[in-house]
C-alpha atoms as a PDB file:
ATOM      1  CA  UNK A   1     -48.368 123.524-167.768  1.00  0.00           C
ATOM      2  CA  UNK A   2     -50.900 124.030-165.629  1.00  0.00           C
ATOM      3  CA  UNK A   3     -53.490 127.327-165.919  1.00  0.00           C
ATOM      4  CA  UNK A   4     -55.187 129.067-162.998  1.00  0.00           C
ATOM      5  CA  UNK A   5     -58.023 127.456-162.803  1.00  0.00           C
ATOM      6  CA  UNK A   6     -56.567 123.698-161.776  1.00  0.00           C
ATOM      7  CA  UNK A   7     -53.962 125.039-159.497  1.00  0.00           C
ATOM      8  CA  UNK A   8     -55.082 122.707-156.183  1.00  0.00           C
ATOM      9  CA  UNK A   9     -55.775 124.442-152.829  1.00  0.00           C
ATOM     10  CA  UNK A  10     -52.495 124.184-151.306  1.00  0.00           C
ATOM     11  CA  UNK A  11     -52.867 122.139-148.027  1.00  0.00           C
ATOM     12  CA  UNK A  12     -49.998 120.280-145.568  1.00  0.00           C
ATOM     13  CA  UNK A  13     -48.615 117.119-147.271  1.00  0.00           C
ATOM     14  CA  UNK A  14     -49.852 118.139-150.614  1.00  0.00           C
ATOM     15  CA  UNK A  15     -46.461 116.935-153.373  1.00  0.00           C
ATOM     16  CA  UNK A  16     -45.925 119.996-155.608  1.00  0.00           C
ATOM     17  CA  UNK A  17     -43.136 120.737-158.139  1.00  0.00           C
ATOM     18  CA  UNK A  18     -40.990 123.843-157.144  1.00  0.00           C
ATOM     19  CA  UNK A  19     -37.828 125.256-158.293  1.00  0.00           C
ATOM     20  CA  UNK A  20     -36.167 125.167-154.783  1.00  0.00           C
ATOM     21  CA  UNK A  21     -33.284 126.854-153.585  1.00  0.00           C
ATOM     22  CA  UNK A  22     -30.679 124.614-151.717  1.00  0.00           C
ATOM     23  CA  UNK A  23     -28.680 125.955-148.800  1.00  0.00           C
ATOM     24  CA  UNK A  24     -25.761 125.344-151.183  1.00  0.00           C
ATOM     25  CA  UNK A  25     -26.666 126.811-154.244  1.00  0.00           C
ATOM     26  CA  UNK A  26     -28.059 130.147-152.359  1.00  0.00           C
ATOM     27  CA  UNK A  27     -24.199 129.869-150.333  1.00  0.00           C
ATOM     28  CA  UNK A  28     -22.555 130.222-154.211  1.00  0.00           C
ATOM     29  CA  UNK A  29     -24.720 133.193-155.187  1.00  0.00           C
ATOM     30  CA  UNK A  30     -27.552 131.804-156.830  1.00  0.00           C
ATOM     31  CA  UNK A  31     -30.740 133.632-156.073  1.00  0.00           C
ATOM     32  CA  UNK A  32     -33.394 130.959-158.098  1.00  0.00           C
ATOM     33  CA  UNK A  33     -33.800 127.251-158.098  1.00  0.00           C
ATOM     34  CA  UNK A  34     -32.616 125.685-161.145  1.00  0.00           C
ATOM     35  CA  UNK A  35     -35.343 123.556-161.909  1.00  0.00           C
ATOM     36  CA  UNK A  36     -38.901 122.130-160.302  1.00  0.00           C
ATOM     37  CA  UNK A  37     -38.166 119.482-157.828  1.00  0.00           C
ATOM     38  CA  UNK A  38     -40.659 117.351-156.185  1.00  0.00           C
ATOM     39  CA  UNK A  39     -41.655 119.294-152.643  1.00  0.00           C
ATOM     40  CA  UNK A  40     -44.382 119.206-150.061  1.00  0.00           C
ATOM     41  CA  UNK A  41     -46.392 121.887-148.128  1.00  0.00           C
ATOM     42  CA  UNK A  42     -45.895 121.873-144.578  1.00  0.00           C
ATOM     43  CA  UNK A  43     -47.911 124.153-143.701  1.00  0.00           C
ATOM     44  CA  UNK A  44     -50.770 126.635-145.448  1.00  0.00           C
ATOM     45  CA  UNK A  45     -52.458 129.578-144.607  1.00  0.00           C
ATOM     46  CA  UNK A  46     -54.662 132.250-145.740  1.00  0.00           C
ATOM     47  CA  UNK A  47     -54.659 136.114-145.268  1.00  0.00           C
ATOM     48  CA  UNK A  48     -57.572 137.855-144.472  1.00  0.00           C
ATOM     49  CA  UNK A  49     -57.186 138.940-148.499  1.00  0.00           C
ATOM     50  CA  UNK A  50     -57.721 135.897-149.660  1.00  0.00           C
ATOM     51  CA  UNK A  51     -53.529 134.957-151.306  1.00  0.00           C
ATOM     52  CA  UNK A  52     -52.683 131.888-149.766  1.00  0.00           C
ATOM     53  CA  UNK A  53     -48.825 131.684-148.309  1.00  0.00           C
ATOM     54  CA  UNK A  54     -46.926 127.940-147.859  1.00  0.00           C
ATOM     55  CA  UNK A  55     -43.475 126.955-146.486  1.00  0.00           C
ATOM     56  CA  UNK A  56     -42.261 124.007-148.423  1.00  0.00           C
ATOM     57  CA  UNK A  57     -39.718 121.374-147.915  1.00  0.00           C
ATOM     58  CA  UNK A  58     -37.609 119.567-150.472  1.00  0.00           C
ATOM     59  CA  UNK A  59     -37.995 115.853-151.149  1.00  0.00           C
ATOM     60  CA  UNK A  60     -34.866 114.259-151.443  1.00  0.00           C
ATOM     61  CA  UNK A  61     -33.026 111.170-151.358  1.00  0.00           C
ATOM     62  CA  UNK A  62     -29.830 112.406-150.037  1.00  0.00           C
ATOM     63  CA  UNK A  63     -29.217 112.579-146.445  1.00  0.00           C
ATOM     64  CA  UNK A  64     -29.680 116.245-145.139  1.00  0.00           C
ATOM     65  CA  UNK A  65     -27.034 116.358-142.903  1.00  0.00           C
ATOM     66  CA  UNK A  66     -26.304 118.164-139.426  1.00  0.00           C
ATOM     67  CA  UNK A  67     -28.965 120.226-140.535  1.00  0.00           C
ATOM     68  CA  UNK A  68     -32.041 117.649-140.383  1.00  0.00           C
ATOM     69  CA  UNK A  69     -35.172 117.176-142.127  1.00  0.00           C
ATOM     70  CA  UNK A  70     -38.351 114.975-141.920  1.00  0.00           C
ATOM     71  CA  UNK A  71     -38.143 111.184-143.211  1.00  0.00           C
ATOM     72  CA  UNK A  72     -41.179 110.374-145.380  1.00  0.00           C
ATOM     73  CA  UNK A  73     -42.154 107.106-143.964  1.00  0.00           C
ATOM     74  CA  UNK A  74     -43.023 103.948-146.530  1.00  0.00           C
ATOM     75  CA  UNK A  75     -46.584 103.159-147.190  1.00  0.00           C
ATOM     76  CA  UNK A  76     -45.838  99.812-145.740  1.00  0.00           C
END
């Protein structure tokens, strides 16, 4: 576990662990991810009081659908 002080800056493309909420699971009634799954910051800002607010996408190897998402190209 990490502790305050070495929480990163959070900036876009940055690969955090978050307990994320699938369309699915919120459809069913659940209100809290289940457990930390890999996810990036898209994008990062800061409010003029200083707390820091992110949207995050999931990583995933499943195909997301109708719905879309962003393909994470190889390092090749």
């Amino acid at each position: 576990m990490r502790t305050a002080g070495t929480v990163p800056e959070p900036f876009p493309g940055l690969v955090i662990g978050y307990a994320y909420l699938w369309a699915d699971e919120q459809d069913r009634g659940i209100e809290e991810g289940r457990k930390d799954r890999p996810s990036a910051i898209v994008a990062a800002v800061q409010s003029q009081d200083g707390v820091s607010k992110v949207a995050v996408m999931a990583i995933t190897h499943v195909d997301p659908g109708p719905d879309g998402g962003v393909e994470i190209p190889s390092k090749d």
